[in-house]
C-alpha atoms as a PDB file:
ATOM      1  CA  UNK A   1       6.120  -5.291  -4.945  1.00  0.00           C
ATOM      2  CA  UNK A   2       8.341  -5.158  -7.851  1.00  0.00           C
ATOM      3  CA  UNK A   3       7.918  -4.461 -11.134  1.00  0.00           C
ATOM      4  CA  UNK A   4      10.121  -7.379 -12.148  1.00  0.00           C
ATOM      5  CA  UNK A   5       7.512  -9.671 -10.908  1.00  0.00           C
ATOM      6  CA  UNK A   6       5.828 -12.085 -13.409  1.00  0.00           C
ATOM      7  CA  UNK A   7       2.331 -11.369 -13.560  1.00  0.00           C
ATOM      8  CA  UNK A   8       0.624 -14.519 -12.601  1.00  0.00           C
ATOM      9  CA  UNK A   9      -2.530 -15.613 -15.118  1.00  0.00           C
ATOM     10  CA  UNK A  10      -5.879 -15.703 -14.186  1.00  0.00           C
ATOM     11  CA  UNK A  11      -8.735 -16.997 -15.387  1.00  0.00           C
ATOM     12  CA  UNK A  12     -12.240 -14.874 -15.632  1.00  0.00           C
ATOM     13  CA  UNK A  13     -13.868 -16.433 -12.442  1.00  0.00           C
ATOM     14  CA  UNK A  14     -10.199 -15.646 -10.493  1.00  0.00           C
ATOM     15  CA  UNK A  15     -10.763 -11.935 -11.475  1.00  0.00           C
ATOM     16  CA  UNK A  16     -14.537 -11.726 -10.331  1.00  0.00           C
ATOM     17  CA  UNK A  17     -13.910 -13.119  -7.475  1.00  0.00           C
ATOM     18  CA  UNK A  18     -11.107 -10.621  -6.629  1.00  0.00           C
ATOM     19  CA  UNK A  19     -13.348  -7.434  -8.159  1.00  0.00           C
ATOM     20  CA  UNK A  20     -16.099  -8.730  -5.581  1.00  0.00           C
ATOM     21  CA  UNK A  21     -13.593  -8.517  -2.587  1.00  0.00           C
ATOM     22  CA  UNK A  22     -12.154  -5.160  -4.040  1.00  0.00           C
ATOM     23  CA  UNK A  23     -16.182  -4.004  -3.877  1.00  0.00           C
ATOM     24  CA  UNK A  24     -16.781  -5.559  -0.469  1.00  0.00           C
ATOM     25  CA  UNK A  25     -14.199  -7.098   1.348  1.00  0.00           C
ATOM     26  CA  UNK A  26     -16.584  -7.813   3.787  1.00  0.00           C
ATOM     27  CA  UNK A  27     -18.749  -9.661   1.223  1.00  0.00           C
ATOM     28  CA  UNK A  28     -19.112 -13.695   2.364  1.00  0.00           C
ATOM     29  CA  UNK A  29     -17.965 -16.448   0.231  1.00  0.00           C
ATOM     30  CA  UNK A  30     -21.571 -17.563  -0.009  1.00  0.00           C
ATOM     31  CA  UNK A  31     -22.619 -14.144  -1.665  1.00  0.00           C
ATOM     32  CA  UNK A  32     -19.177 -14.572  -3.945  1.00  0.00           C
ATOM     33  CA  UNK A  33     -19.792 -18.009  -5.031  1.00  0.00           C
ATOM     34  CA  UNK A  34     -23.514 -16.837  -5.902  1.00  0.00           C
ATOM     35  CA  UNK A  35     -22.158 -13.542  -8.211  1.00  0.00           C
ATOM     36  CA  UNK A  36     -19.287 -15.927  -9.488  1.00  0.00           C
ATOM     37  CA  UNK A  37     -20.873 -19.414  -9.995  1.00  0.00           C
ATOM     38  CA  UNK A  38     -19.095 -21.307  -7.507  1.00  0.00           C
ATOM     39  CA  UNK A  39     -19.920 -23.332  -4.234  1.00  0.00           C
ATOM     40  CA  UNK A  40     -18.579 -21.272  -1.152  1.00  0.00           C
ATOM     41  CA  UNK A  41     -15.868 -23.939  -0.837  1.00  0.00           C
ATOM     42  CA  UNK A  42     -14.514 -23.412  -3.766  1.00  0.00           C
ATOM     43  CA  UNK A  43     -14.469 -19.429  -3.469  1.00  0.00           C
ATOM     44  CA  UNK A  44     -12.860 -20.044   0.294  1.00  0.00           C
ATOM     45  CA  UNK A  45     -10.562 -22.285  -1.644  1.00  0.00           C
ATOM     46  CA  UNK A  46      -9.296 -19.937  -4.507  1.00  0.00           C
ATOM     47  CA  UNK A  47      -9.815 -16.901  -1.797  1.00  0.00           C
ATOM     48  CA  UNK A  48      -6.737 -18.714  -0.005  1.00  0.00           C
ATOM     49  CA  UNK A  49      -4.469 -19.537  -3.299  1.00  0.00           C
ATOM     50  CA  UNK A  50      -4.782 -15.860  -4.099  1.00  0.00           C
ATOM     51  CA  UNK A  51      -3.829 -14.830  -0.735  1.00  0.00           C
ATOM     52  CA  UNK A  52      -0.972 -17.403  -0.516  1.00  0.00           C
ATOM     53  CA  UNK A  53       0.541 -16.487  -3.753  1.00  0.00           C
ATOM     54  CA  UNK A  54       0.371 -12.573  -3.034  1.00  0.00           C
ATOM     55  CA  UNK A  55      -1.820 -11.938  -5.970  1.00  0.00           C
ATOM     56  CA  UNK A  56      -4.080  -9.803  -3.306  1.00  0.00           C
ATOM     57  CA  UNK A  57      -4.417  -8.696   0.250  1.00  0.00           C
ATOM     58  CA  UNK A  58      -7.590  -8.696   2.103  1.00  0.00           C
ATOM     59  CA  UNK A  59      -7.538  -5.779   4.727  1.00  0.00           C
ATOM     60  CA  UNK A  60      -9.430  -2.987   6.568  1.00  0.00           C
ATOM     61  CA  UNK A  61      -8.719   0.710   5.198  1.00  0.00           C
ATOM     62  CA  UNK A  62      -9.325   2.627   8.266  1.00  0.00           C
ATOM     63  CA  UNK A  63      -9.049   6.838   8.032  1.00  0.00           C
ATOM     64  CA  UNK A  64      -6.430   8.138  10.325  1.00  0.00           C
ATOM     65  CA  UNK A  65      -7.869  11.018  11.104  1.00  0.00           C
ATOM     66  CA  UNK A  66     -10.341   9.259  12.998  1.00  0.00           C
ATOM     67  CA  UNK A  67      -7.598   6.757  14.802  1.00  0.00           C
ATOM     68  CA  UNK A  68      -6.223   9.961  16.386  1.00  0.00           C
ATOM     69  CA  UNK A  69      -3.212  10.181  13.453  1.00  0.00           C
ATOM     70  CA  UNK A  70      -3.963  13.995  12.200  1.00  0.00           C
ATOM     71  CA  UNK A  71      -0.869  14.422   9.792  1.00  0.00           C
ATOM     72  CA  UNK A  72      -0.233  12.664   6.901  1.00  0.00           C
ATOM     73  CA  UNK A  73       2.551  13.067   4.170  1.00  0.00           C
ATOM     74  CA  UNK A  74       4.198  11.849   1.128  1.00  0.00           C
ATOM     75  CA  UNK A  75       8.315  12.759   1.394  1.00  0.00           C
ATOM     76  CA  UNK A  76       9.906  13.028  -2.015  1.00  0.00           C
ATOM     77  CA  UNK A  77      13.547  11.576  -1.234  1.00  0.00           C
ATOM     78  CA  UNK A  78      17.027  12.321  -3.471  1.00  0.00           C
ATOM     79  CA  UNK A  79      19.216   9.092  -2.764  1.00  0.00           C
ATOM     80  CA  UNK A  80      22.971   9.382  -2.981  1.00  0.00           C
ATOM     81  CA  UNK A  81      24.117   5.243  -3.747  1.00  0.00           C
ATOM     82  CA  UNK A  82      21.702   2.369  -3.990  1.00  0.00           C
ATOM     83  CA  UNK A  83      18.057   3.817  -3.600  1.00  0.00           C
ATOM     84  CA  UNK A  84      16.774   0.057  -2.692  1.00  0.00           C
ATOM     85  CA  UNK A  85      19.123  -0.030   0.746  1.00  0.00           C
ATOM     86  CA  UNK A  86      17.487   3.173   1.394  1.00  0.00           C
ATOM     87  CA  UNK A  87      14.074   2.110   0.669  1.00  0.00           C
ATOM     88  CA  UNK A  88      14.397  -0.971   2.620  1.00  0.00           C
ATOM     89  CA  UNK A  89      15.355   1.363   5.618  1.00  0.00           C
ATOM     90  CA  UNK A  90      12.703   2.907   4.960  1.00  0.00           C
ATOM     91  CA  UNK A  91      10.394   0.086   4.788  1.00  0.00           C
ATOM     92  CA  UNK A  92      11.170  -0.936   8.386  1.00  0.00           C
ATOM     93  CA  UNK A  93       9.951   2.790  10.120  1.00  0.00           C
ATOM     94  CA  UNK A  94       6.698   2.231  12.166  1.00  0.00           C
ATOM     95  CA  UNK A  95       5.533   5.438  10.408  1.00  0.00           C
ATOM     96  CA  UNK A  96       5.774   4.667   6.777  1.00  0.00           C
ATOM     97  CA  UNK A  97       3.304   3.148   5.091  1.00  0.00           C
ATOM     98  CA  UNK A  98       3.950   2.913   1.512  1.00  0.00           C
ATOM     99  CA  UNK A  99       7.538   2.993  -0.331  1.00  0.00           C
ATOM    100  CA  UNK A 100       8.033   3.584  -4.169  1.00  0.00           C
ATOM    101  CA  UNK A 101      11.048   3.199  -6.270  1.00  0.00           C
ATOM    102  CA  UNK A 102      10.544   6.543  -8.518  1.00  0.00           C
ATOM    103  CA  UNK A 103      12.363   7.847 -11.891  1.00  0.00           C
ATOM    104  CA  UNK A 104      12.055  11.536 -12.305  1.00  0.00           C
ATOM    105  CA  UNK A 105      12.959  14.270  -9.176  1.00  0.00           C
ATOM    106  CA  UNK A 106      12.597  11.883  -6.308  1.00  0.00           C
ATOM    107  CA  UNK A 107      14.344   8.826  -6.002  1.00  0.00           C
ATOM    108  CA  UNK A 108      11.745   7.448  -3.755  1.00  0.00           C
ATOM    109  CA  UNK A 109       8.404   8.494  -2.579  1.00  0.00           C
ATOM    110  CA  UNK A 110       7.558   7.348   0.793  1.00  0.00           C
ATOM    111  CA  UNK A 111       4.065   8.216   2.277  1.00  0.00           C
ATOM    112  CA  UNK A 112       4.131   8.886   6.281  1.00  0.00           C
ATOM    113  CA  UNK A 113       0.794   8.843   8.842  1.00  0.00           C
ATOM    114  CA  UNK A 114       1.790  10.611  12.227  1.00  0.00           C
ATOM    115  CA  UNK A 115      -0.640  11.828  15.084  1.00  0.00           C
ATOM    116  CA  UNK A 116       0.761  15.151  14.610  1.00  0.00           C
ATOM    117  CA  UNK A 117       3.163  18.052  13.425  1.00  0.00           C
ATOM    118  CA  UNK A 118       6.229  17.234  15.705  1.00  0.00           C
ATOM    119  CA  UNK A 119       6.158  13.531  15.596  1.00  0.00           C
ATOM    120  CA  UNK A 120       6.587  14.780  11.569  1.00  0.00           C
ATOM    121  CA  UNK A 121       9.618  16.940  12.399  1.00  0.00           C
ATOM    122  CA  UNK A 122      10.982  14.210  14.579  1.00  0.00           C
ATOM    123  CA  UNK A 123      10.110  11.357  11.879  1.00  0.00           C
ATOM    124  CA  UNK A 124      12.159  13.664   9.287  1.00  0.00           C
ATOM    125  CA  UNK A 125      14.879  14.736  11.773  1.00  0.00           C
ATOM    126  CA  UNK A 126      15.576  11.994  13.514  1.00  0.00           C
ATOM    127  CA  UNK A 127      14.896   9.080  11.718  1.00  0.00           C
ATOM    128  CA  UNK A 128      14.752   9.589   7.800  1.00  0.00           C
ATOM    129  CA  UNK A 129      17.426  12.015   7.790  1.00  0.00           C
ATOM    130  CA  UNK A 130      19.567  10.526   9.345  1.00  0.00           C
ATOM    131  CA  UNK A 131      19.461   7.415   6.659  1.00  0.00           C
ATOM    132  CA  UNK A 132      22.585   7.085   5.504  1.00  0.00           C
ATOM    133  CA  UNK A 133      22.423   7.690   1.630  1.00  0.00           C
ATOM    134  CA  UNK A 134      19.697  10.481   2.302  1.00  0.00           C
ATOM    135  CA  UNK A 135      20.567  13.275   0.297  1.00  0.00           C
ATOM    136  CA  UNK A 136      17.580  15.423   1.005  1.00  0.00           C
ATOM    137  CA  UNK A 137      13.371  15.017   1.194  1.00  0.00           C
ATOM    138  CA  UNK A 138      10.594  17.358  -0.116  1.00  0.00           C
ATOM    139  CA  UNK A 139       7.778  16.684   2.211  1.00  0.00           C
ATOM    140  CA  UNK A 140       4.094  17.171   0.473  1.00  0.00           C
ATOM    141  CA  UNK A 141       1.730  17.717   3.553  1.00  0.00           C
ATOM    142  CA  UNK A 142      -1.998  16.511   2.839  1.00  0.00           C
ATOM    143  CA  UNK A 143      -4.295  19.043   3.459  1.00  0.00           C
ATOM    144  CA  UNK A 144      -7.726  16.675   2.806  1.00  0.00           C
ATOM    145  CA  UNK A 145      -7.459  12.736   1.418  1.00  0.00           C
ATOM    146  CA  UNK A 146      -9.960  13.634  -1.549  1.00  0.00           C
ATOM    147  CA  UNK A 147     -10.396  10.012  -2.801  1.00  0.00           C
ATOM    148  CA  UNK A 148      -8.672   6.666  -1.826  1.00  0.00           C
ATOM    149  CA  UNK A 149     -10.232   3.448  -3.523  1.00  0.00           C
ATOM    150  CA  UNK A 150      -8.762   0.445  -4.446  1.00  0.00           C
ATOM    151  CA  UNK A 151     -11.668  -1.059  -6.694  1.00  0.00           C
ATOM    152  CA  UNK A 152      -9.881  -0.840  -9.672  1.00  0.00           C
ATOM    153  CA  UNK A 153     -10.285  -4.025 -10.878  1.00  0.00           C
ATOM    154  CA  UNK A 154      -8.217  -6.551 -12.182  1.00  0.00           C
ATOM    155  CA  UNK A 155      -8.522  -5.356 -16.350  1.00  0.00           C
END
């Protein structure tokens, strides 16, 4: 996602229909249409513009402590040359699952999920080290995932 991106305009029922998905994304188009005031065809129908366009993402959040994946991190990174080559790199490791563009200490901030400590210290080692424009990492190791929820709305 970048932050050069136009921000596409929505209309009110667009954004309830999206704030009922962000509450339940299990939640049927009947039971939308009902909240929002439209047939279920027409919520299956907007449901699929808003997907298509990349305005939103339907998906499962699992925890991946329970999938067996006990170590999770966020890597602070100090780029030497063009931080987006890097992040695309990056981008591309099984491992990684989120990649931010920073200003500040870090050029980029790239969160990890690994079953354990050593496939960490091989993922740093081996793989993001060895990026070529990788002038060092600061790895933040979570201790307990306190709160992750992505009903924020669409404001």
């Amino acid at each position: 996602m970048s932050l050069n991106v136009k921000p596409v305009h929505l209309d009110e029922v667009s954004k309830a229909i999206i704030e009922q998905l962000q509450a339940d994304g299990r939640r049927s188009y009947a039971e939308i249409g009902k909240a929002v005031g439209l047939s279920e065809a027409a919520v299956r129908q907007r449901v699929q513009k808003l997907t298509d366009s990349g305005v939103m993402q339907v998906v499962a959040v699992t925890d991946p402590m329970q999938l067996g994946f006990y170590r999770q991190a966020m890597i602070g990174i100090r780029v030497t040359g063009d931080t987006t080559t890097v992040a695309e790199t990056l981008g591309r490791i099984t491992a990684v699952d989120y990649v931010v563009l920073t200003a500040g200490s870090f050029d980029i901030l790239a969160e990890v999920v690994c079953e354990n400590d050593e496939d960490l210290i091989e993922l740093l080692n081996k793989e993001i080290r060895g990026i070529p424009g990788v002038q060092s990492t600061e790895t933040f190791v979570y201790l307990r995932l306190q709160k992750q929820f992505y009903n924020w709305g669409t404001r």
